[in-house]
Protein backbone atom coordinates (compact mmCIF):
# COMPACT_ATOMS: atom_id res chain seq x y z
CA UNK A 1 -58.19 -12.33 67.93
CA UNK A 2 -55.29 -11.55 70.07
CA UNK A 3 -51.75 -10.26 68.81
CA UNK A 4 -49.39 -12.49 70.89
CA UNK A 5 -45.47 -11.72 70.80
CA UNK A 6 -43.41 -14.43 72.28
CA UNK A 7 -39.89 -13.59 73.00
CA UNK A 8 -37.53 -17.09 73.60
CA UNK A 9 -34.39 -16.93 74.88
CA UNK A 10 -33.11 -20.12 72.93
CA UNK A 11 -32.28 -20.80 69.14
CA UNK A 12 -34.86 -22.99 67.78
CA UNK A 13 -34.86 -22.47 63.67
CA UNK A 14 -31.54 -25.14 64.24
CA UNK A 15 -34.53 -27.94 64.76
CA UNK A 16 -32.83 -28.94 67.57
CA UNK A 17 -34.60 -27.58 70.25
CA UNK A 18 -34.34 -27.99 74.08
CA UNK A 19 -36.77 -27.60 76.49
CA UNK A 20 -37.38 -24.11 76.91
CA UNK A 21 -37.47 -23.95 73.03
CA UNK A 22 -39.83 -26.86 72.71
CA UNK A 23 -41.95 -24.85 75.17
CA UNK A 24 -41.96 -21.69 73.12
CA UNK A 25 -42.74 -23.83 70.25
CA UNK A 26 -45.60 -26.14 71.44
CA UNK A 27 -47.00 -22.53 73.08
CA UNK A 28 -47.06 -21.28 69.31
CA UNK A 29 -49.19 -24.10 68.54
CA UNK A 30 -51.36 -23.92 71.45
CA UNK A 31 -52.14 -20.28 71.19
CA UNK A 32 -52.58 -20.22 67.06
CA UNK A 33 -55.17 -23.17 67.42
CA UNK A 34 -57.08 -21.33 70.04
CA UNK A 35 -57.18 -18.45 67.56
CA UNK A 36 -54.51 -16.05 68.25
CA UNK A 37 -51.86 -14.26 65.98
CA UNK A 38 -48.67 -15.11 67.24
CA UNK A 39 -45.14 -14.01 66.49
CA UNK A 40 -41.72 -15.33 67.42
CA UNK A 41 -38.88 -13.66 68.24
CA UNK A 42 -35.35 -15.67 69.09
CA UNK A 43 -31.85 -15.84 68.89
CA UNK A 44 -31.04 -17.26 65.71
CA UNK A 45 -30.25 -14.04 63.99
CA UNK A 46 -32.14 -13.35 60.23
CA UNK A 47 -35.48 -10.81 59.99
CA UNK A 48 -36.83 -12.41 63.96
CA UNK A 49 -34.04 -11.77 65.73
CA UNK A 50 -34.24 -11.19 69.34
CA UNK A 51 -33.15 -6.99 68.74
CA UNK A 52 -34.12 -4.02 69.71
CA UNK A 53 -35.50 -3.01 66.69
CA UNK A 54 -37.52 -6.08 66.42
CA UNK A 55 -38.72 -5.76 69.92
CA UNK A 56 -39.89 -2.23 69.70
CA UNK A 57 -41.49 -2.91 66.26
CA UNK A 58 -43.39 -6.47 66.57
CA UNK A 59 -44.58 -4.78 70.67
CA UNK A 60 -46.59 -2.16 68.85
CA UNK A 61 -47.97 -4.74 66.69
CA UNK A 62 -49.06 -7.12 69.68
CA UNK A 63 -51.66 -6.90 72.24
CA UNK A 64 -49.50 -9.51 74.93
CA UNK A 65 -45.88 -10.47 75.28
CA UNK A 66 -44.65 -13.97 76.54
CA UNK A 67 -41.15 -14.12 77.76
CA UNK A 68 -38.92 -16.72 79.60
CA UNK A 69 -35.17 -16.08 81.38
CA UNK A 70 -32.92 -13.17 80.80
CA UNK A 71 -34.06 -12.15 77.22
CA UNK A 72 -36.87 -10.47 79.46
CA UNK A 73 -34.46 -7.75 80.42
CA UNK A 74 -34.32 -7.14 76.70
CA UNK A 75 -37.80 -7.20 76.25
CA UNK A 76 -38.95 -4.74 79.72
CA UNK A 77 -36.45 -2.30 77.92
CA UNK A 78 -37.37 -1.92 74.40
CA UNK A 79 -40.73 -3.00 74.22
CA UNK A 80 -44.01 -0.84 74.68
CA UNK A 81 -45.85 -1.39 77.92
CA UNK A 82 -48.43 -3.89 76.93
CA UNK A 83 -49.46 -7.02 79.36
CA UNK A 84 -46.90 -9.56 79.82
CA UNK A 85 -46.89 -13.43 80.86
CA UNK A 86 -43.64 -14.12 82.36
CA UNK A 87 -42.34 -17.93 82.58
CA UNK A 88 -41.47 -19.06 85.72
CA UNK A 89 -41.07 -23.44 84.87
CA UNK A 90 -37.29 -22.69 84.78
CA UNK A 91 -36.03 -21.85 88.21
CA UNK A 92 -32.74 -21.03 86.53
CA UNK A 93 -31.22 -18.24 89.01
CA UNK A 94 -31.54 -21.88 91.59
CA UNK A 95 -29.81 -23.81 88.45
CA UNK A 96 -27.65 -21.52 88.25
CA UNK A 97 -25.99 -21.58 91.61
CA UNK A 98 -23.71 -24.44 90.29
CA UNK A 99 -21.68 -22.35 88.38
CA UNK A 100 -20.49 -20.03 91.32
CA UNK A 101 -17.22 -22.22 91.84
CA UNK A 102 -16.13 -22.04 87.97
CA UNK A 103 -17.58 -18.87 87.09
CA UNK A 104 -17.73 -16.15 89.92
CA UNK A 105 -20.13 -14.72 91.48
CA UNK A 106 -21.38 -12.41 88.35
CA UNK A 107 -23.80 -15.06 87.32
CA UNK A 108 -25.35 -14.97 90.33
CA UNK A 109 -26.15 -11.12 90.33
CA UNK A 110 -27.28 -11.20 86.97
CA UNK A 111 -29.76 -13.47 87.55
CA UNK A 112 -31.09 -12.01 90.52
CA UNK A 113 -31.70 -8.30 88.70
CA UNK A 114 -33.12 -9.98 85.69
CA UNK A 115 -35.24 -11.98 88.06
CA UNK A 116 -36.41 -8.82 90.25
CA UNK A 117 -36.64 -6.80 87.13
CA UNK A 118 -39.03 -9.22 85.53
CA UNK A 119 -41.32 -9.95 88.93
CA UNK A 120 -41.88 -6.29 89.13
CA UNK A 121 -42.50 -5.65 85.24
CA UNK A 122 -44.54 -8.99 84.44
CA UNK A 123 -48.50 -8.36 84.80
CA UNK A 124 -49.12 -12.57 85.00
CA UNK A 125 -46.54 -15.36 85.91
CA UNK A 126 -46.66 -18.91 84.72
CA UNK A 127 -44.66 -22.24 86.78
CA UNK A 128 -44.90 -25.75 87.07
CA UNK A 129 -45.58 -27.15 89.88
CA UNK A 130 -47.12 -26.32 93.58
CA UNK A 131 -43.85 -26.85 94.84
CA UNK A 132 -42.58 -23.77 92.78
CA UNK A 133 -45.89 -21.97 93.11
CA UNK A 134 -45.13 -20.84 96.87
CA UNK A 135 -41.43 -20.64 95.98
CA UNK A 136 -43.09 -17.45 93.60
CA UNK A 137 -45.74 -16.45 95.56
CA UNK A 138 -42.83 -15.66 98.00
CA UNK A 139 -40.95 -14.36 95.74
CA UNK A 140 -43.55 -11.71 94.38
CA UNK A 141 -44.70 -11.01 98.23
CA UNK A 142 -40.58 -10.13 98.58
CA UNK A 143 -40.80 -7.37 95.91
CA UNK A 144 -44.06 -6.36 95.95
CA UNK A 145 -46.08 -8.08 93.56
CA UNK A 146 -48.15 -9.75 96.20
CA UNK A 147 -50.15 -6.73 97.77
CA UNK A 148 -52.84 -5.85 99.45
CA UNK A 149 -54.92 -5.19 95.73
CA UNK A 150 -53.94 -8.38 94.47
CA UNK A 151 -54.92 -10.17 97.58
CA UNK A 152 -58.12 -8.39 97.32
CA UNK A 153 -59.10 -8.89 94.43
CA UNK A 154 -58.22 -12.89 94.24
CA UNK A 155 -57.70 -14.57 97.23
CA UNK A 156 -56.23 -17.50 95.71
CA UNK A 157 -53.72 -15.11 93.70
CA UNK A 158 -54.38 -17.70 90.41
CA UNK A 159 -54.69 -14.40 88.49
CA UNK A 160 -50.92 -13.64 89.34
CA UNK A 161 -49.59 -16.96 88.68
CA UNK A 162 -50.71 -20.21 87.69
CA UNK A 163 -49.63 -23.60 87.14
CA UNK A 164 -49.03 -24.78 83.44
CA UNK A 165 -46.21 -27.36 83.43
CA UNK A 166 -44.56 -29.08 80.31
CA UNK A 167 -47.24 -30.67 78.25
CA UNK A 168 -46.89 -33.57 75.15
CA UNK A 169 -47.76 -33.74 71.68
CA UNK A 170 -50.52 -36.17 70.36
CA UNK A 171 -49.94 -40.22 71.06
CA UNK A 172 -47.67 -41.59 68.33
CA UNK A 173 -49.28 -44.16 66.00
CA UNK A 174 -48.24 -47.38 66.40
CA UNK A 175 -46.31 -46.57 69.19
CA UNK A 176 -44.72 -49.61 70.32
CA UNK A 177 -42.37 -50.69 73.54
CA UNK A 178 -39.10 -51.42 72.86
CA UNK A 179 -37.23 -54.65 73.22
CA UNK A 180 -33.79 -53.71 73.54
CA UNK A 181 -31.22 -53.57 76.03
CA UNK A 182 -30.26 -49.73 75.24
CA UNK A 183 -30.85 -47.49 77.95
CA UNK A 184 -31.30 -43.06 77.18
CA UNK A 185 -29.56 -40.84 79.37
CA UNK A 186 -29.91 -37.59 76.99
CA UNK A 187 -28.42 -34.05 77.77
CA UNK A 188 -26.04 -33.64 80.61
CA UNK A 189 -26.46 -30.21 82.75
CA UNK A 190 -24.07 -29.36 85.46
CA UNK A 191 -26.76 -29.78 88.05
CA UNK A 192 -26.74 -33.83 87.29
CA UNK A 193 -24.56 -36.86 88.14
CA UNK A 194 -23.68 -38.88 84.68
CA UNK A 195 -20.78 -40.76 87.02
CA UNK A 196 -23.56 -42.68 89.16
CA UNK A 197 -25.81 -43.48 85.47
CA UNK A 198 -22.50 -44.40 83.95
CA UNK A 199 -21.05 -47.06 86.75
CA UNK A 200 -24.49 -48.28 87.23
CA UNK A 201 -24.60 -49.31 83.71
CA UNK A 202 -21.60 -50.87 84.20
CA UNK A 203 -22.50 -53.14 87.19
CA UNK A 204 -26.00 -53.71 84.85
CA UNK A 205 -24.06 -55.59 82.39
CA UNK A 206 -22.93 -58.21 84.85
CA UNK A 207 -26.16 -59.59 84.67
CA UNK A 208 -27.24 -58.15 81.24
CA UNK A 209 -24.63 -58.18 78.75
CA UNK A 210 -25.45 -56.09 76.56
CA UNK A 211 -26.74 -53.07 78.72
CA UNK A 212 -25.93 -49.62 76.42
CA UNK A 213 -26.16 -45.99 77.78
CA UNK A 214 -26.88 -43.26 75.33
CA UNK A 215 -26.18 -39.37 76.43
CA UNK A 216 -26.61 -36.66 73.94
CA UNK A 217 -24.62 -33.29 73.10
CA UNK A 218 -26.27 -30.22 73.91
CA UNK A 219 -27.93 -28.10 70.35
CA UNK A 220 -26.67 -25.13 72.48
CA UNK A 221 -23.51 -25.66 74.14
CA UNK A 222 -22.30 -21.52 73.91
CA UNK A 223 -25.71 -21.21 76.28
CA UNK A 224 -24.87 -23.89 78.88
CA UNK A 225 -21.79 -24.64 80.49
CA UNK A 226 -20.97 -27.96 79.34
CA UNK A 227 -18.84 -29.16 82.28
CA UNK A 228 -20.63 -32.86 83.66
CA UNK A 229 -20.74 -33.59 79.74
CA UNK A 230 -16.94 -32.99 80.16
CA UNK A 231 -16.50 -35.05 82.98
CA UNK A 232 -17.98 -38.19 81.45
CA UNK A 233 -16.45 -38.25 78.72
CA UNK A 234 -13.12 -38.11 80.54
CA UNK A 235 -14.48 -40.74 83.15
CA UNK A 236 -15.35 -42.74 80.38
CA UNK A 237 -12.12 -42.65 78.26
CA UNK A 238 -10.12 -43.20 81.30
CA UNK A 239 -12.18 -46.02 82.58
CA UNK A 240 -12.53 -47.91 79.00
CA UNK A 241 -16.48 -47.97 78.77
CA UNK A 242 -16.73 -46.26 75.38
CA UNK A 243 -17.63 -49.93 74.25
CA UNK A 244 -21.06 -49.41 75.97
CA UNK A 245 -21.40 -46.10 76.41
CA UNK A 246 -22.19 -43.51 73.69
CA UNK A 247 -22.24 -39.61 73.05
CA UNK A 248 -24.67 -38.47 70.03
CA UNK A 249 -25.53 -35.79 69.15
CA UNK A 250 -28.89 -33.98 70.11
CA UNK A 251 -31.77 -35.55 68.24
CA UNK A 252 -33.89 -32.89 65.92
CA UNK A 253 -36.85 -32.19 67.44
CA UNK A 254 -39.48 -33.97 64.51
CA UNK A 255 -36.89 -36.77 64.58
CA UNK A 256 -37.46 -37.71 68.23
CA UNK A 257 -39.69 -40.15 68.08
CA UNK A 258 -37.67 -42.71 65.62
CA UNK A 259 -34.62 -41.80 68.14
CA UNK A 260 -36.95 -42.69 71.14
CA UNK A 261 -37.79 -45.88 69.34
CA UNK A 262 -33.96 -46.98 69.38
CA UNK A 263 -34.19 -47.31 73.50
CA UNK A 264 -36.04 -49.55 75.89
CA UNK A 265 -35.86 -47.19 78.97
CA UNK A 266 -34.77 -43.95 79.70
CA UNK A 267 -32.34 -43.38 83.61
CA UNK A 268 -31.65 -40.02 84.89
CA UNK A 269 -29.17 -39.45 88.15
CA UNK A 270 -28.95 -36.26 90.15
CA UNK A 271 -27.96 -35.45 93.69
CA UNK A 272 -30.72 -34.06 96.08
CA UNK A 273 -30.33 -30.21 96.29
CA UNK A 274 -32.53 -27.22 96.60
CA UNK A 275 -32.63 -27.45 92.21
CA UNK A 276 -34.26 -30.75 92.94
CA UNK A 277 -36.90 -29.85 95.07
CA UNK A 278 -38.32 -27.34 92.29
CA UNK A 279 -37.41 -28.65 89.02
CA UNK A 280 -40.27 -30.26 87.16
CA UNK A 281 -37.80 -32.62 84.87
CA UNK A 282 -38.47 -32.02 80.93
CA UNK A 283 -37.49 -34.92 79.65
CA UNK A 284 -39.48 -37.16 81.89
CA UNK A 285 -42.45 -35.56 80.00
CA UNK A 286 -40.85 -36.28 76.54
CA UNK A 287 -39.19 -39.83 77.33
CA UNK A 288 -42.73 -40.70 78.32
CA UNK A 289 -44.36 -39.51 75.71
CA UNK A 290 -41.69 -41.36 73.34
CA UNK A 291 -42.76 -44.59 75.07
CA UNK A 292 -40.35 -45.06 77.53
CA UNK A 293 -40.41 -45.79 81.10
CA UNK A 294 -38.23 -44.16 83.53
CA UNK A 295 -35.30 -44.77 86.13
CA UNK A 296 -34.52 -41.37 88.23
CA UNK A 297 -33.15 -40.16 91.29
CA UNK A 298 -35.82 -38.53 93.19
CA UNK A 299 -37.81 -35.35 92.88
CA UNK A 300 -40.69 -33.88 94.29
CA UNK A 301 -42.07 -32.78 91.05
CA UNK A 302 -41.72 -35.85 88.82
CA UNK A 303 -42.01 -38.54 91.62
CA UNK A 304 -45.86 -38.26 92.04
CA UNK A 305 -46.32 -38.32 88.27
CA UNK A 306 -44.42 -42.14 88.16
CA UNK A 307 -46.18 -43.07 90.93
CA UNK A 308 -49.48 -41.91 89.98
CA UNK A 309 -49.25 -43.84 86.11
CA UNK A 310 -46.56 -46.75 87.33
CA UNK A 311 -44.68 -45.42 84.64
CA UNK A 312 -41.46 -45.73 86.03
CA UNK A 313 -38.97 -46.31 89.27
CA UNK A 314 -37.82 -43.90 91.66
CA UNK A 315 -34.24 -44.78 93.55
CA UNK A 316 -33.61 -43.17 97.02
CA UNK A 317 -29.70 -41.99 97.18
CA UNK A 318 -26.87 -42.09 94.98
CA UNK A 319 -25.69 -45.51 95.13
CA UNK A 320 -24.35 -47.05 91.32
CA UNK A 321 -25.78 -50.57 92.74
CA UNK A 322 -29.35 -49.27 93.95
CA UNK A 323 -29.90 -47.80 89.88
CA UNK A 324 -28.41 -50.92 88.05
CA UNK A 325 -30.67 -53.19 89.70
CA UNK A 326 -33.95 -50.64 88.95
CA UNK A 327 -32.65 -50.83 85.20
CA UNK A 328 -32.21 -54.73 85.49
CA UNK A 329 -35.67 -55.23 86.91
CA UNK A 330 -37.11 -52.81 84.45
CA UNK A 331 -35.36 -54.46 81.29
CA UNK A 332 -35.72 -58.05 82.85
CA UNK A 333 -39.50 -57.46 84.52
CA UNK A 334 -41.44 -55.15 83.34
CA UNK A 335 -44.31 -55.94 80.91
CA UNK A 336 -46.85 -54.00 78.39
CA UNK A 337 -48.21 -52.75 81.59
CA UNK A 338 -45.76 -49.76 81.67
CA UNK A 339 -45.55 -49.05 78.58
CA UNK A 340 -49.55 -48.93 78.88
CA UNK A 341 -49.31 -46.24 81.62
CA UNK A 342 -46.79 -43.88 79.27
CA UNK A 343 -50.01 -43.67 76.95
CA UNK A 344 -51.90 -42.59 79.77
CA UNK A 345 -49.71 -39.92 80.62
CA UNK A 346 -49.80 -38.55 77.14
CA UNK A 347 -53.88 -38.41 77.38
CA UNK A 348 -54.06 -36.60 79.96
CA UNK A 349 -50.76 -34.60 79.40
CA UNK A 350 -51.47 -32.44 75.74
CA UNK A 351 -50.07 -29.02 75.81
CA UNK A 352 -53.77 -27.20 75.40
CA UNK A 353 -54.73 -28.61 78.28
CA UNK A 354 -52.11 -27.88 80.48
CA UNK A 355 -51.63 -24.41 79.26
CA UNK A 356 -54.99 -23.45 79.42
CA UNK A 357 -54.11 -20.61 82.07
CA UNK A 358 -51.71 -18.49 79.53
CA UNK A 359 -55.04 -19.25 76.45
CA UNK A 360 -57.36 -17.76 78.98
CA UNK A 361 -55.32 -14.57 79.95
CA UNK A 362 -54.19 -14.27 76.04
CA UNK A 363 -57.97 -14.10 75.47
CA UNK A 364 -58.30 -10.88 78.12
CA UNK A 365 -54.77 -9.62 78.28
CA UNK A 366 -54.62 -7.07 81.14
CA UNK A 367 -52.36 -5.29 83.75
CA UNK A 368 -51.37 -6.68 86.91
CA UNK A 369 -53.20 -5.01 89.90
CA UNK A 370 -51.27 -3.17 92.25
CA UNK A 371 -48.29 -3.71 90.02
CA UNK A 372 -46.73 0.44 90.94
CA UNK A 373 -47.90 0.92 94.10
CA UNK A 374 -46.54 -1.82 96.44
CA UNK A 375 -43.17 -2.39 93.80
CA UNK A 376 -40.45 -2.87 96.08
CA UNK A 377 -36.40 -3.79 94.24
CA UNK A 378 -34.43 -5.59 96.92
CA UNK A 379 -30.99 -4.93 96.77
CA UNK A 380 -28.28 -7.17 96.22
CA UNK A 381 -25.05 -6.57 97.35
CA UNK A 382 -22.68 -5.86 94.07
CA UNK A 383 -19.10 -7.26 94.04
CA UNK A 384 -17.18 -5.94 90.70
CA UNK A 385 -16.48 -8.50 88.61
CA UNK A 386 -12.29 -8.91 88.83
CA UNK A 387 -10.40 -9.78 85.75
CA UNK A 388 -10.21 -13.77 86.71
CA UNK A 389 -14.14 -13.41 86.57
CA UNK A 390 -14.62 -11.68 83.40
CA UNK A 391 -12.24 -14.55 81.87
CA UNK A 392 -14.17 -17.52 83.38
CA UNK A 393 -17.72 -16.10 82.43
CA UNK A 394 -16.52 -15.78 78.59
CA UNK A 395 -14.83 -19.20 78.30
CA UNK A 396 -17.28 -20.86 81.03
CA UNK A 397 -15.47 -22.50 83.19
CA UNK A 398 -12.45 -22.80 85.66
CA UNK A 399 -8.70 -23.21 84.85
């Protein structure tokens, strides 16, 4: 049996968990079925609090850490060295380049130490798609990580970093398509386009009258800037669609499924940007899952999943009138078909499988080869942070 310390960077006793925390969760699962001790640290405060007590204390007591984002810099400086999995599915320093205009160039630097600091000190990497795969590979070849030992000794580098994407829980009994007109939107990040999902529900009720849109509030709002979720609700006051379109809050996480039953369709809008090219889209894994087929903008990483189980539609561009008539077709057209190929995703989509890569190094935790002698920090230019920066970064935004 192996000791396994996961350290999340999320709150997740709040039941409200988003993706990242849903991750760290379902990885609990995964790794105490397979036979593993596992222990959670995370920022909710009380006795498994991300600290540095607790991280120096529960690190002796663990063979293997497990560690996602910036709480890594907390963990590479208070834990003992044992062999650590670092998650790579969030490409958050690219997310993150959003926030430059409305919160300095700070966030930026940040995220590139914690991301060098964590390449160099992580002994096996984790991402979730082949798209982001080379992204790291070039990464780790930039500081180091990809050497002349590792190459050696694994051609293929899979023993550096793997692919283990989002997985799903169990099909849902009686799990049953929708026949309403209510469309899910959920969470709003700064990196998507609620405008285009909100007009184009707008021009859907021209032909469908009773066409809804649903977005949800962030669980974690003091950990993302909230600014699109901003901007919609102003569009939406000032434009007089509150009649149709809604702002709940985030559904718990063991509640999902009756909130999933409410809608007949999930849409998702987002301009094309590097962000795109590497996400691999949460939600698209949990609205299908729930049931639901899907209406998106387009993105490498979830656009061969759709197509592959005709689970959902994939609009080229940003045009309000190309996605209301995907969502009219889909509410108007489709049949048990599609909600047939959501099931199908789900079979072949549970989170042991797809994490099988972190099980099998948890079973044989080791050191990265080659990890001291080819280590090579970049350097990134350092601007100090003025005054005007140090007051956007704590209230997260421009003014």
């Amino acid at each position: 049996m192996t000791r396994v310390l996961l350290v999340c960077p999320e709150p997740i006793a709040h039941g409200q968990p988003a993706g990242i925390g849903i991750r760290f969760l379902e990885i609990a699962k995964a790794l105490q079925d397979d036979g593993h001790s596992v222990t959670m640290l995370s920022r909710d405060g009380g006795a498994f609090d991300v600290t540095p007590q607790n991280i120096a204390s529960w690190s002796e007591k663990s063979d293997v850490a497990f560690v996602q984002g910036h709480v890594a810099n907390d963990l590479f400086a208070h834990a003992r060295p044992i062999p650590t999995v670092v998650d790579l599915y969030d490409p958050f320093i690219v997310e993150n380049l959003h926030y430059y205009q409305s919160r300095g160039a700070e966030v930026f630097t940040h995220d590139h130490a914690t991301l060098v600091n964590s390449l160099l000190r992580g002994d096996f990497f984790l991402c979730a798609s082949d798209a982001q795969r080379l992204f790291w590979l070039g990464m780790l070849l930039a500081v180091g990580r990809l050497n002349p030992i590792s190459f050696h000794d694994d051609r293929r580098l899979e023993s550096l970093i793997a692919i283990a994407p989002f997985g799903v829980q169990p099909p849902r009994a009686n799990a049953h398509r929708n026949v309403t007109h209510d469309v899910l939107f959920g969470g709003i990040y700064d990196w998507y386009d609620p405008i285009v999902a909100i007009d184009a529900t707008a021009i859907a009720r021209k032909t469908i009258g009773d066409v809804t849109l649903t977005f949800t509030t962030h669980p974690n709002p003091s950990l993302t800037p909230q600014g699109k979720t901003a901007e919609a609700m102003k569009y939406v006051k000032a434009t007089g669609f509150g009649e149709f379109i809604r702002f709940e809050p985030w559904a718990a996480y063991d509640q999902r499924a009756a909130f999933f039953e409410r809608f007949a369709l999930a849409l998702l809008t987002f301009p094309q940007s590097l962000e795109t090219d590497l996400s691999m889209r949460t939600r698209i894994y949990d609205y299908l899952w729930g049931g639901l087929p899907i209406v998106t903008s387009s993105a490498p990483g979830t656009d061969e999943l759709l197509a592959r189980y005709g689970a959902g539609t994939v609009v080229r561009g940003q045009r309000a009138v190309d996605y209301a008539k995907a969502v009219v077709d889909a509410l108007d057209a489709w049949h048990e078909a599609m909600f047939d190929a959501t099931q199908r995703f789900v079979a072949e989509h549970q989170w042991p499988r797809v994490l099988e890569p972190l099980l099998a190094f948890c079973r044989a935790p080791h050191f990265g080869a080659g990890k001291e002698e080819f280590a090579s920090r970049p350097q990134v230019p350092e601007r100090p942070a003025t005054l005007v920066d140090k007051i956007k970064r704590r209230i997260g935004g421009s003014f």
